[in-house]
C-alpha atoms as a PDB file:
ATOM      1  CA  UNK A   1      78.266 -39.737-111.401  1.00  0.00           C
ATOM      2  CA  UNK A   2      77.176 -36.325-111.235  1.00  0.00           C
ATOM      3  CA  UNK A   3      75.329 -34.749-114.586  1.00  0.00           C
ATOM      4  CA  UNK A   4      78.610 -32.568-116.190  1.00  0.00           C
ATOM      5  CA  UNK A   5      77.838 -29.908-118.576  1.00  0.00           C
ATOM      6  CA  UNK A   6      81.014 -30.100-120.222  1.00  0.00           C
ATOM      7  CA  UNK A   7      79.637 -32.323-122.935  1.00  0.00           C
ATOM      8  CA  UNK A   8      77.676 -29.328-123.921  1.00  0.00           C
ATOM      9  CA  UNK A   9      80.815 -27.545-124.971  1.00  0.00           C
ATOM     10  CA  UNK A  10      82.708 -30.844-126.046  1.00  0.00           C
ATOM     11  CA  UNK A  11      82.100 -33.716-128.176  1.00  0.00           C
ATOM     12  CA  UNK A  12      81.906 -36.703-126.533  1.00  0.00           C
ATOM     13  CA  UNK A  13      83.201 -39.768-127.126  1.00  0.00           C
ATOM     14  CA  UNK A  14      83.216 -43.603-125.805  1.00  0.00           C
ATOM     15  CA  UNK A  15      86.068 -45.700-125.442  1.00  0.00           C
ATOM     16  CA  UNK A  16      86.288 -49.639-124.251  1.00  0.00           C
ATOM     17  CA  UNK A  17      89.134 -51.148-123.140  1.00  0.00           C
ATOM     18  CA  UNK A  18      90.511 -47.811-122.135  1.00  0.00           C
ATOM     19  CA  UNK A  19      92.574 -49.286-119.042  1.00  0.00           C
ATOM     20  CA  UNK A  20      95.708 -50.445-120.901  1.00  0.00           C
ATOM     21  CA  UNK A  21      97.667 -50.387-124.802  1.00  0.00           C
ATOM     22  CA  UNK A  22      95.584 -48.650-127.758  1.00  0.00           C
ATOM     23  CA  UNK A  23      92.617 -47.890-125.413  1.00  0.00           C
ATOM     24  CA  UNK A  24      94.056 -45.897-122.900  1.00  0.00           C
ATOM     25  CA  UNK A  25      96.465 -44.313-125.720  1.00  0.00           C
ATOM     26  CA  UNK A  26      93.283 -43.298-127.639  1.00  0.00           C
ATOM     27  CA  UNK A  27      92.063 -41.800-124.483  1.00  0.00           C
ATOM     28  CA  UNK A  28      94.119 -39.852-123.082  1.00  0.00           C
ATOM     29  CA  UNK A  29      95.095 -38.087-126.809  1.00  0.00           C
ATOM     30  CA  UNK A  30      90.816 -37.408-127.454  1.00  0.00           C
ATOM     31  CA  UNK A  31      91.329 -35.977-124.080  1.00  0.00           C
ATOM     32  CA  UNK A  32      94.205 -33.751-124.946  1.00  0.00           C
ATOM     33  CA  UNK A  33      92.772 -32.473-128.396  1.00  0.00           C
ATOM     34  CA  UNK A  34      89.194 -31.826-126.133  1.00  0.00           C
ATOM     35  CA  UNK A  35      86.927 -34.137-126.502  1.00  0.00           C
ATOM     36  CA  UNK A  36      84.492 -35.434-123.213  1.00  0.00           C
ATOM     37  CA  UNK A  37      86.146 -38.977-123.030  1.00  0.00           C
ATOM     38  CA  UNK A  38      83.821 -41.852-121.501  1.00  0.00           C
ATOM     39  CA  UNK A  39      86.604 -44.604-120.807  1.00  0.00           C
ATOM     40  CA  UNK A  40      85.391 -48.017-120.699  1.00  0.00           C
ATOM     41  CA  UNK A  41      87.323 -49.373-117.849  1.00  0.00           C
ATOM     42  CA  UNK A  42      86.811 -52.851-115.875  1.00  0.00           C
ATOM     43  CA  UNK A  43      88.204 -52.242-112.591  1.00  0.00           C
ATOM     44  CA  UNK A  44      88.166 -48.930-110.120  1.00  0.00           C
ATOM     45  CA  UNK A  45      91.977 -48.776-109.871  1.00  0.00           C
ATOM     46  CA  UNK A  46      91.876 -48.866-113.619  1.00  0.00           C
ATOM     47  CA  UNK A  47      89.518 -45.738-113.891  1.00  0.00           C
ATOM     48  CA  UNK A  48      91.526 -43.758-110.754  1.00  0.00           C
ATOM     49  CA  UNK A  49      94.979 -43.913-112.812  1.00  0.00           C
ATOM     50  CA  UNK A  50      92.786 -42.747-116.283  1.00  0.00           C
ATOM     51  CA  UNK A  51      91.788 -39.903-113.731  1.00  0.00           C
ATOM     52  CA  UNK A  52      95.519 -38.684-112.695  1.00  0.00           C
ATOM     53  CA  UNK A  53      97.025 -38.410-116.193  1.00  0.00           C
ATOM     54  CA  UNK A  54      94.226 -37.114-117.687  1.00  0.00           C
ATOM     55  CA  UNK A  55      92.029 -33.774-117.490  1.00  0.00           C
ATOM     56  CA  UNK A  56      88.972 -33.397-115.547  1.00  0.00           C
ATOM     57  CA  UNK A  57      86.976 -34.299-118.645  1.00  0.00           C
ATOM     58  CA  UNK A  58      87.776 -37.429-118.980  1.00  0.00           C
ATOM     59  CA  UNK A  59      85.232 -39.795-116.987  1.00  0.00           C
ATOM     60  CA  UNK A  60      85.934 -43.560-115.972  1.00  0.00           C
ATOM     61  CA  UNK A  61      82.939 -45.919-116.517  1.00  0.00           C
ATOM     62  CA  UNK A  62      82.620 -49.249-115.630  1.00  0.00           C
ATOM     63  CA  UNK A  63      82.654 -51.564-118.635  1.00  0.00           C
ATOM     64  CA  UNK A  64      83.118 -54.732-119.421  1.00  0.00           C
ATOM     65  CA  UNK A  65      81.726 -55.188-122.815  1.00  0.00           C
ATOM     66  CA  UNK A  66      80.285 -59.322-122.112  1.00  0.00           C
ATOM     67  CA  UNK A  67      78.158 -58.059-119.196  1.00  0.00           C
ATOM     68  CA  UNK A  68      74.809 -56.366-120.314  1.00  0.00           C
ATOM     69  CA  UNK A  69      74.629 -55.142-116.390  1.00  0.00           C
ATOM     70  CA  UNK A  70      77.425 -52.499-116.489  1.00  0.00           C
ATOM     71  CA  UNK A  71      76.468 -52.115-120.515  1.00  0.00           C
ATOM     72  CA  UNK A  72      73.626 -50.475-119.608  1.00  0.00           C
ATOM     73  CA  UNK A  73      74.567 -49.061-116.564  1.00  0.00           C
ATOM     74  CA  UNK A  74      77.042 -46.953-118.721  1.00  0.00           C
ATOM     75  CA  UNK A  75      75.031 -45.811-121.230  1.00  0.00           C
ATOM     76  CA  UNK A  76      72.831 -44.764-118.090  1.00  0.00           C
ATOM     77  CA  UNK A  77      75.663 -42.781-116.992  1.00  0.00           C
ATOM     78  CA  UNK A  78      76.708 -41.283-120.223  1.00  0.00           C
ATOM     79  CA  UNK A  79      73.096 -39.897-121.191  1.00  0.00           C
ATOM     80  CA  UNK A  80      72.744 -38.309-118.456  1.00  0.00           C
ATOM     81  CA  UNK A  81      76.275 -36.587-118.399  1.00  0.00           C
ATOM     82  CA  UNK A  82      75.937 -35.280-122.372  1.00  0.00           C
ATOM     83  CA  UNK A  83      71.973 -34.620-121.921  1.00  0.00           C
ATOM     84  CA  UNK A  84      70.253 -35.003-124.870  1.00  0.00           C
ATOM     85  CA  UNK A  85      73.193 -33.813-126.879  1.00  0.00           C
ATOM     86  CA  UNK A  86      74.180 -37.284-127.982  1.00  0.00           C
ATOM     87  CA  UNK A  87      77.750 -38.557-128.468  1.00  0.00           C
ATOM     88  CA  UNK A  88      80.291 -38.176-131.413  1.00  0.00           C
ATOM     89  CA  UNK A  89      82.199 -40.931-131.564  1.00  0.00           C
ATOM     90  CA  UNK A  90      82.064 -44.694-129.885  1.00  0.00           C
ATOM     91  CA  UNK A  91      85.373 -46.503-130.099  1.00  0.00           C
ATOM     92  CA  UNK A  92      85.030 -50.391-129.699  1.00  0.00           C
ATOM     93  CA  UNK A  93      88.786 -50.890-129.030  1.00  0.00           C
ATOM     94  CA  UNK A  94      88.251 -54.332-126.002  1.00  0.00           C
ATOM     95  CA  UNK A  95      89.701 -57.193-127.203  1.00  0.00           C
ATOM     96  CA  UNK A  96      91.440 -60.665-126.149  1.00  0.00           C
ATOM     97  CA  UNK A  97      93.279 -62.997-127.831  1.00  0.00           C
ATOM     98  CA  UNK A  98      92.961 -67.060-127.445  1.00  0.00           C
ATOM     99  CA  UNK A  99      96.212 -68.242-128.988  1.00  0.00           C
ATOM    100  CA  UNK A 100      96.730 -72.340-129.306  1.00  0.00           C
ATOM    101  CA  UNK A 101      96.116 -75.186-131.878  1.00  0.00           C
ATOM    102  CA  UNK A 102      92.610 -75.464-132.799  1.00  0.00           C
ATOM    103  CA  UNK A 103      92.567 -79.180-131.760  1.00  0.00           C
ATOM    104  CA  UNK A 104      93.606 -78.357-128.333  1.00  0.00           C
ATOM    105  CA  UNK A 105      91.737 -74.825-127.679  1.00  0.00           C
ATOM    106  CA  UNK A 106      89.391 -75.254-125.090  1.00  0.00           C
ATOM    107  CA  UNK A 107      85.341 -74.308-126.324  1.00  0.00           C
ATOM    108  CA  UNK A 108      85.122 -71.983-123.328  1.00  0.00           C
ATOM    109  CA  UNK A 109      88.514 -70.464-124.844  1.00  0.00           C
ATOM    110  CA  UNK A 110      87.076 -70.060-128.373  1.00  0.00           C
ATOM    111  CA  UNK A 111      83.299 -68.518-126.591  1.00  0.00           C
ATOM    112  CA  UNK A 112      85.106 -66.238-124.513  1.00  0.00           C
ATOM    113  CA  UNK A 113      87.373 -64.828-127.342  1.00  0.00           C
ATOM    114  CA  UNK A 114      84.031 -64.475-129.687  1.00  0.00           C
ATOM    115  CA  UNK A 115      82.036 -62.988-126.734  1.00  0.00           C
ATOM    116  CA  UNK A 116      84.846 -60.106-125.933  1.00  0.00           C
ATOM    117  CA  UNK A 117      85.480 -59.508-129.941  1.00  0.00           C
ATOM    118  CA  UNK A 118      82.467 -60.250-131.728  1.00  0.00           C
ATOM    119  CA  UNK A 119      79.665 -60.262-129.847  1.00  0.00           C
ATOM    120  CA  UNK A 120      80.443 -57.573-127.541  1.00  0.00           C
ATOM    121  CA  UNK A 121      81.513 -55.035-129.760  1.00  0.00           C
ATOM    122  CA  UNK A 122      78.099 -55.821-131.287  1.00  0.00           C
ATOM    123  CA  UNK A 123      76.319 -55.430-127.753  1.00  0.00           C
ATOM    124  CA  UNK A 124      78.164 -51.942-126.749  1.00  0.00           C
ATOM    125  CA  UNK A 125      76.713 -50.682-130.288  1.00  0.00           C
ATOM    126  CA  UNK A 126      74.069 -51.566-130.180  1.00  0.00           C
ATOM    127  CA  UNK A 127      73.113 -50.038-126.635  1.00  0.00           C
ATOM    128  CA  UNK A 128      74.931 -46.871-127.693  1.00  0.00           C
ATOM    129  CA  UNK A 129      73.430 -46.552-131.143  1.00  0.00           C
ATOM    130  CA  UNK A 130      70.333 -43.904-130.019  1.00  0.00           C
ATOM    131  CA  UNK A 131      73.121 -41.708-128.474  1.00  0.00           C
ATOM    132  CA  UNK A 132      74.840 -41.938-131.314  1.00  0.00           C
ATOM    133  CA  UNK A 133      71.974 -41.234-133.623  1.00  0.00           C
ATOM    134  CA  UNK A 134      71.271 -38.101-131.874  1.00  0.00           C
ATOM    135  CA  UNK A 135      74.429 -36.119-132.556  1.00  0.00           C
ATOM    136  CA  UNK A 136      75.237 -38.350-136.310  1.00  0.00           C
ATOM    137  CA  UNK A 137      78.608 -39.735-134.563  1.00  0.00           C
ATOM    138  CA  UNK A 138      80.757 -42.121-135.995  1.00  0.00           C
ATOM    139  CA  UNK A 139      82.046 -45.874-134.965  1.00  0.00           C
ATOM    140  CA  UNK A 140      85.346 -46.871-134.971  1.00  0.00           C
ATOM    141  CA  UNK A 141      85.924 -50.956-134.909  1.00  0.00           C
ATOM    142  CA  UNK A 142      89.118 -52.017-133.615  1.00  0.00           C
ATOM    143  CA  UNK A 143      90.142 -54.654-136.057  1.00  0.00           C
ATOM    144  CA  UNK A 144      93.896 -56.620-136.896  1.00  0.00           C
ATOM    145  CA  UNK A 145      96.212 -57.521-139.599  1.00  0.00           C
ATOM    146  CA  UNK A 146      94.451 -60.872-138.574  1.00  0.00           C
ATOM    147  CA  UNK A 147      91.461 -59.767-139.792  1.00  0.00           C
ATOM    148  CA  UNK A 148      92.786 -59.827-143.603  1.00  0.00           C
ATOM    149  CA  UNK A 149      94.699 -63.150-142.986  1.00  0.00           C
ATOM    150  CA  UNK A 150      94.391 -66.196-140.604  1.00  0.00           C
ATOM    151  CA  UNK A 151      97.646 -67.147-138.743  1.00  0.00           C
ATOM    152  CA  UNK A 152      98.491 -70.386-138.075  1.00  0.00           C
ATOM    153  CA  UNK A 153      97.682 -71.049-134.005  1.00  0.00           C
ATOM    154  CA  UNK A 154      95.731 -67.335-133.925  1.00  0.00           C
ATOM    155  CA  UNK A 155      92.699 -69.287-135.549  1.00  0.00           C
ATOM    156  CA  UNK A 156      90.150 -68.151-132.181  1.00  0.00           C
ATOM    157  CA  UNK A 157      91.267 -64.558-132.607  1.00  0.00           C
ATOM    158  CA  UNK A 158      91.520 -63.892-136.519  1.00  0.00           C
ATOM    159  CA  UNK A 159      88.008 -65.871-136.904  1.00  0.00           C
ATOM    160  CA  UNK A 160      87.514 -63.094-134.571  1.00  0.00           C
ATOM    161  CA  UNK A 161      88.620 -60.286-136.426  1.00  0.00           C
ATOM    162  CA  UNK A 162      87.251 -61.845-139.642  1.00  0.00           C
ATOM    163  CA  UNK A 163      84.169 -61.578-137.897  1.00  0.00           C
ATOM    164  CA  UNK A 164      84.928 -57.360-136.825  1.00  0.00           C
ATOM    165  CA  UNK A 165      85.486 -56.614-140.782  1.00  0.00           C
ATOM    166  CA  UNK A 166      81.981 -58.315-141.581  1.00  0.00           C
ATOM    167  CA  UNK A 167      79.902 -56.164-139.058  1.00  0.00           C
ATOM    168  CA  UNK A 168      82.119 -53.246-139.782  1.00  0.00           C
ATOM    169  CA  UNK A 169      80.865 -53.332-143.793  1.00  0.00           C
ATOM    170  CA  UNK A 170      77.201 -54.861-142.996  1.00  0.00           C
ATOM    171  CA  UNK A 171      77.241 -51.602-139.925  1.00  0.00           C
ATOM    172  CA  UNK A 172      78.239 -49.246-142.290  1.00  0.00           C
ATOM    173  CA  UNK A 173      75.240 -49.802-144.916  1.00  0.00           C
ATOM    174  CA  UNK A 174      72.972 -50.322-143.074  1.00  0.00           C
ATOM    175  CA  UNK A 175      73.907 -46.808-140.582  1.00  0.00           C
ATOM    176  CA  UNK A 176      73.845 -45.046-143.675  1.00  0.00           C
ATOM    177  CA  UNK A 177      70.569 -43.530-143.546  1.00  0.00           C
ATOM    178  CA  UNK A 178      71.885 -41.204-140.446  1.00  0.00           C
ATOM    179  CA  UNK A 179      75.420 -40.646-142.341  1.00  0.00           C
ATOM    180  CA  UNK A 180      76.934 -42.596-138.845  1.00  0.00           C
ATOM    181  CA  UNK A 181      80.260 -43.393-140.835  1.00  0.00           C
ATOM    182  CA  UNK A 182      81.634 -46.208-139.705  1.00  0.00           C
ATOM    183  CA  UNK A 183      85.616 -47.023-139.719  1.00  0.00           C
ATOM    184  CA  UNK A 184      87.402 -49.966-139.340  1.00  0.00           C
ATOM    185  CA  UNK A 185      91.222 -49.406-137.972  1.00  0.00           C
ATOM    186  CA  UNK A 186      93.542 -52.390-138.702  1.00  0.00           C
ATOM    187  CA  UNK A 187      97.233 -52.688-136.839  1.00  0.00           C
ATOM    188  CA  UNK A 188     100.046 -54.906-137.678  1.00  0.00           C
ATOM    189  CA  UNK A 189     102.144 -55.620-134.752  1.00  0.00           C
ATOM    190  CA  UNK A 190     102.115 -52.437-132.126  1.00  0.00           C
ATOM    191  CA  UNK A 191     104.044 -52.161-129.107  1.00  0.00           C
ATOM    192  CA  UNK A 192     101.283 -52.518-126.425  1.00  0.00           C
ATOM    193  CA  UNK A 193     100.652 -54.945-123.283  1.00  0.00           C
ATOM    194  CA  UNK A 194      98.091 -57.256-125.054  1.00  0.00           C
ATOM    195  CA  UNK A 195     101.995 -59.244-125.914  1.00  0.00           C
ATOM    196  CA  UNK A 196     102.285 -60.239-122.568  1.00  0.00           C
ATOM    197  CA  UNK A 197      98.612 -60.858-122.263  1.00  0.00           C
ATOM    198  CA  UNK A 198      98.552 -63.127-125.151  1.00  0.00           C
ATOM    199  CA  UNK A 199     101.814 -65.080-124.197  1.00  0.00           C
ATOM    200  CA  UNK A 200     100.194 -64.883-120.777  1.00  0.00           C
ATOM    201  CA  UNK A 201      96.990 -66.970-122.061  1.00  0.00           C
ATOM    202  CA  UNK A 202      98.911 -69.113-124.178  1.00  0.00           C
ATOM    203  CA  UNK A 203     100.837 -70.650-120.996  1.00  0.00           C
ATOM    204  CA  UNK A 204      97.668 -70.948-119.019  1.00  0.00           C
ATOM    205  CA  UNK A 205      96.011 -72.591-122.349  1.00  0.00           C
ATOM    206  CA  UNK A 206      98.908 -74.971-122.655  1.00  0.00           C
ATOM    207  CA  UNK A 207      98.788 -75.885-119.095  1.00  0.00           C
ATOM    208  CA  UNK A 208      95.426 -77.109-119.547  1.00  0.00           C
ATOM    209  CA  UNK A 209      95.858 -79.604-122.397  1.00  0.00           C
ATOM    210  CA  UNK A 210      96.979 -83.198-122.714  1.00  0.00           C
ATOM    211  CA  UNK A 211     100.455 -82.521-122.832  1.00  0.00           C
ATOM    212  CA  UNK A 212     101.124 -86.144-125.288  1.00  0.00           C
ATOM    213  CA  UNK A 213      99.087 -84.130-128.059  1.00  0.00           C
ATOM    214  CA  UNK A 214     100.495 -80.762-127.074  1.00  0.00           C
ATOM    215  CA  UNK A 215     103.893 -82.153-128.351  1.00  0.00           C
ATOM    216  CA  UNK A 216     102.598 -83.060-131.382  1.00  0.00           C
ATOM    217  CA  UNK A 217     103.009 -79.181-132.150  1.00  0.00           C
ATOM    218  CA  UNK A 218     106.357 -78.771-130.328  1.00  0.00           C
ATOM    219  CA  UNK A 219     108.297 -77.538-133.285  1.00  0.00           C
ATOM    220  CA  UNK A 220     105.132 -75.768-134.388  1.00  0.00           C
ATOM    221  CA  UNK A 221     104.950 -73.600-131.145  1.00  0.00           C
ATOM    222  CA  UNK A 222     108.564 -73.080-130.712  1.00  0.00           C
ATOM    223  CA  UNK A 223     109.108 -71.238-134.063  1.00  0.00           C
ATOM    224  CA  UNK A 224     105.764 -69.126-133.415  1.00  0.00           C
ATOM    225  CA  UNK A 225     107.213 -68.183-130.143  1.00  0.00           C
ATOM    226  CA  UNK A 226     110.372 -66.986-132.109  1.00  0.00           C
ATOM    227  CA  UNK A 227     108.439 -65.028-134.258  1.00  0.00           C
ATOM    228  CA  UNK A 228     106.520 -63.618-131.629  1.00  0.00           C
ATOM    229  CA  UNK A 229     109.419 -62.212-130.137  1.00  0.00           C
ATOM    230  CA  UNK A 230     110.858 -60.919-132.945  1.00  0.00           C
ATOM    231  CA  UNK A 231     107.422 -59.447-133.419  1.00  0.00           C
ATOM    232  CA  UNK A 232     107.519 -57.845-130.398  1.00  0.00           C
ATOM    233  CA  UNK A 233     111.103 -56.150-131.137  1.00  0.00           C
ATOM    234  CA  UNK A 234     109.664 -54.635-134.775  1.00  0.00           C
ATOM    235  CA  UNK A 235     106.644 -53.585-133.452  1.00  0.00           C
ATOM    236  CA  UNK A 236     105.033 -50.072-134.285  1.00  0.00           C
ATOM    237  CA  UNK A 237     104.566 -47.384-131.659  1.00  0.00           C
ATOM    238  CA  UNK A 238     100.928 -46.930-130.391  1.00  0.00           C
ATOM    239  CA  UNK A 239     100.673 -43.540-131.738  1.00  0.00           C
ATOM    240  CA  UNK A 240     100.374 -44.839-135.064  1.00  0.00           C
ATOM    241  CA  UNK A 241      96.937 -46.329-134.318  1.00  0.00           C
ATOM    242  CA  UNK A 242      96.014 -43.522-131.917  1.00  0.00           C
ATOM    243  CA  UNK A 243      96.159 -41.185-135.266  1.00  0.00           C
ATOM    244  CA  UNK A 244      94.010 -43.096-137.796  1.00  0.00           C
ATOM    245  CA  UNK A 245      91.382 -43.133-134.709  1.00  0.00           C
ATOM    246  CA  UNK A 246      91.486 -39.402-134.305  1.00  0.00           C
ATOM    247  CA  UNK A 247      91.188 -39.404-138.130  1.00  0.00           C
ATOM    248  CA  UNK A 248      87.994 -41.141-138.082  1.00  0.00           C
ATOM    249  CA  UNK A 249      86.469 -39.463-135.810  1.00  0.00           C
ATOM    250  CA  UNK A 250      87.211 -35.934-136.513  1.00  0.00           C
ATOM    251  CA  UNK A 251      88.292 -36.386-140.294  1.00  0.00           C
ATOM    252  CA  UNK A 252      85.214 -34.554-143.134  1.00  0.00           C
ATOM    253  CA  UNK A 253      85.930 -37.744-145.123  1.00  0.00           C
ATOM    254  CA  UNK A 254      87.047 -40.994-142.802  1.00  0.00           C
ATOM    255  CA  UNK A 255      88.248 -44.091-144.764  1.00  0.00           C
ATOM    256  CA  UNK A 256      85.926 -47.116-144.415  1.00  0.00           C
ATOM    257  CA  UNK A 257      89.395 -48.777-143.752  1.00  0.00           C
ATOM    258  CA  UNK A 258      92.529 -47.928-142.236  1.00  0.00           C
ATOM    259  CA  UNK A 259      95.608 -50.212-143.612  1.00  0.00           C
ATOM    260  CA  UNK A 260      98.282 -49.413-140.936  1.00  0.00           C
ATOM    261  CA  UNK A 261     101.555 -50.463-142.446  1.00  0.00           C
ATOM    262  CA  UNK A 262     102.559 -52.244-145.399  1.00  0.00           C
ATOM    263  CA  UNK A 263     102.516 -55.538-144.339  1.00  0.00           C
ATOM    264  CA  UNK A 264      98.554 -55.005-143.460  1.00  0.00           C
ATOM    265  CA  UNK A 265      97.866 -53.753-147.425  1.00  0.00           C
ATOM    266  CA  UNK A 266      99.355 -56.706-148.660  1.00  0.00           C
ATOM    267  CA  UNK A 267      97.494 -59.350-146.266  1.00  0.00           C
ATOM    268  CA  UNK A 268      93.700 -57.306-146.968  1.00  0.00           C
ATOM    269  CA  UNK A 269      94.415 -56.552-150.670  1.00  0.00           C
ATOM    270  CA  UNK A 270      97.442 -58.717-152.361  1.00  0.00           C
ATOM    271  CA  UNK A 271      97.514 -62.100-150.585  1.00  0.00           C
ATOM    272  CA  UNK A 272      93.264 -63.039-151.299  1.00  0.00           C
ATOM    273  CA  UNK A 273      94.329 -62.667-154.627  1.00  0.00           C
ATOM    274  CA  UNK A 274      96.704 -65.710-154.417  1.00  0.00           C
ATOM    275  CA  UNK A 275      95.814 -69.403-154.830  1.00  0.00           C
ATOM    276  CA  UNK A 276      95.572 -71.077-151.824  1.00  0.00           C
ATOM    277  CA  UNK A 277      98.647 -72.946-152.176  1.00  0.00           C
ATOM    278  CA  UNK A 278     101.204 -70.206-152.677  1.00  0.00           C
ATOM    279  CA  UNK A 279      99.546 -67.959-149.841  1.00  0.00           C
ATOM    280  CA  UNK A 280     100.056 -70.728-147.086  1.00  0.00           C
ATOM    281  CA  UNK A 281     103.990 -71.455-148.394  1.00  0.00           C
ATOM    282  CA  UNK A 282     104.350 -67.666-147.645  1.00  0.00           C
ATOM    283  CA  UNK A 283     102.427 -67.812-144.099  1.00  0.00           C
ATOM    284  CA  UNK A 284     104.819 -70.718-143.210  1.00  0.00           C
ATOM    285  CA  UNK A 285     107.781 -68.958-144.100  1.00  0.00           C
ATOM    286  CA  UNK A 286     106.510 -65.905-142.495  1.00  0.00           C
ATOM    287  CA  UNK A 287     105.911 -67.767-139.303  1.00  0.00           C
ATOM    288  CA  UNK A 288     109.068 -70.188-139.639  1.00  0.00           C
ATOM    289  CA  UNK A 289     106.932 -73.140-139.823  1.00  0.00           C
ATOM    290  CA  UNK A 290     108.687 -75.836-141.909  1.00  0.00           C
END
């Protein structure tokens, strides 16, 4: 990539998981309202379609946030475009999900779903922390309603999120001393591809398993699917995440947290509050477990 000098007139601002859902949402709106948008994208084809609906700010970079080869290859790319200006904001938006029963979800399952959601997000800060630094620019961690409260057969990706709300606090103390603000941004259920993805990887999970114990969860798995789907059909736009990003980024006074929806207030604030006992009744009936 050639050095652009349009970071020198815009803030600039790095995005993973820009190819698809909230990433590519948050993208293309930091692109409308001006910022120089460094989208984190994993394939070519991916970073050619970010290129056609967006302006000519916005620049593709090959990401993929468990490889510390194209890590640092895109921090290569983006000091050199903003030169020596630094960046505003970084946006650590990739995620998976490993849905299943615990008992049955394969180890390399559970690493791969901590490496994408924990550990990367860690890595990609880490390597973009000097750039950051230089121009006192904020982090936004993409967190979940799952990050408040573990779902029954999301175990792999709330221990996940669990794990996003702990670096998001222990980040923001300790990034203090250069006033980086740090925000975490937690969705319910949002109308965005990672559905299909997750349903997707559920199959291929279930495909994988002894089937004898698989059946053991039968009526388990058939009312999470229901609830899934019904989910799906309540879910709220994209936009509504897309603003609480833009908020902490560009807002004088960003919240540490960003409750999006009801639902979300109650699991982070009113359901920890509740013995044990009552707040796993009201999971299962949430869920439609028995």
């Amino acid at each position: 990539m050639k050095k652009s000098t349009a970071a020198a007139h815009f803030p600039a601002v790095v995005i993973t998981g820009a190819s698809t859902g909230i990433g590519h949402a948050c993208a293309m709106e930091l692109d409308r309202l001006g910022f120089f948008v460094f989208a984190g994208v994993r394939t070519e084809a991916a970073g050619r379609q970010l290129q056609v609906e967006a302006s000519p700010r916005l620049t593709p970079i090959t990401l993929d946030v468990t490889d510390p080869y194209t890590i640092a290859s895109a921090v290569q790319t983006v000091a050199a475009a903003v030169d020596g200006v630094g960046i505003a904001g970084l946006v650590n938006n990739a995620g998976i999900a490993a849905p299943g029963p615990l008992e049955l979800l394969p180890i390399d399952a559970l690493r791969r779903q901590l490496d994408v959601n924990v550990i990367g997000l860690v890595a990609v800060t880490q390597a973009f922390l000097p750039l950051l630094r230089k121009a006192r620019g904020r982090v936004v961690n993409m967190s979940s309603i799952n990050g408040g409260l573990a779902i029954p057969y999301m175990g792999a990706y709330s221990a996940s999120k669990f794990a996003v709300e702990a670096i998001t606090d222990a980040l923001r103390l300790e990034l203090r001393q250069w006033r980086i603000r740090v925000s975490a941004v937690e969705p319910g259920a949002i109308t965005t591809p990672i559905w299909e993805k997750t349903l997707s990887s559920a199959d291929e999970i279930a495909a994988g398993v002894d089937p004898e114990t698989l059946s053991l969860y039968d009526a388990d798995l058939k009312a999470i699917r229901r609830e899934v789907d019904r989910s799906i059909q309540h879910a709220s736009p994209v936009d509504r995440v897309v603003r609480a990003v833009v908020h902490a980024l560009t807002s004088k006074r960003p919240r540490t947290r960003y409750f999006l929806g009801l639902e979300v207030r109650m699991c982070f604030k009113i359901m920890k509050m509740l013995p044990d006992p009552v707040r796993d009744w009201i999971v299962c009936k949430a869920c439609g477990l028995s």
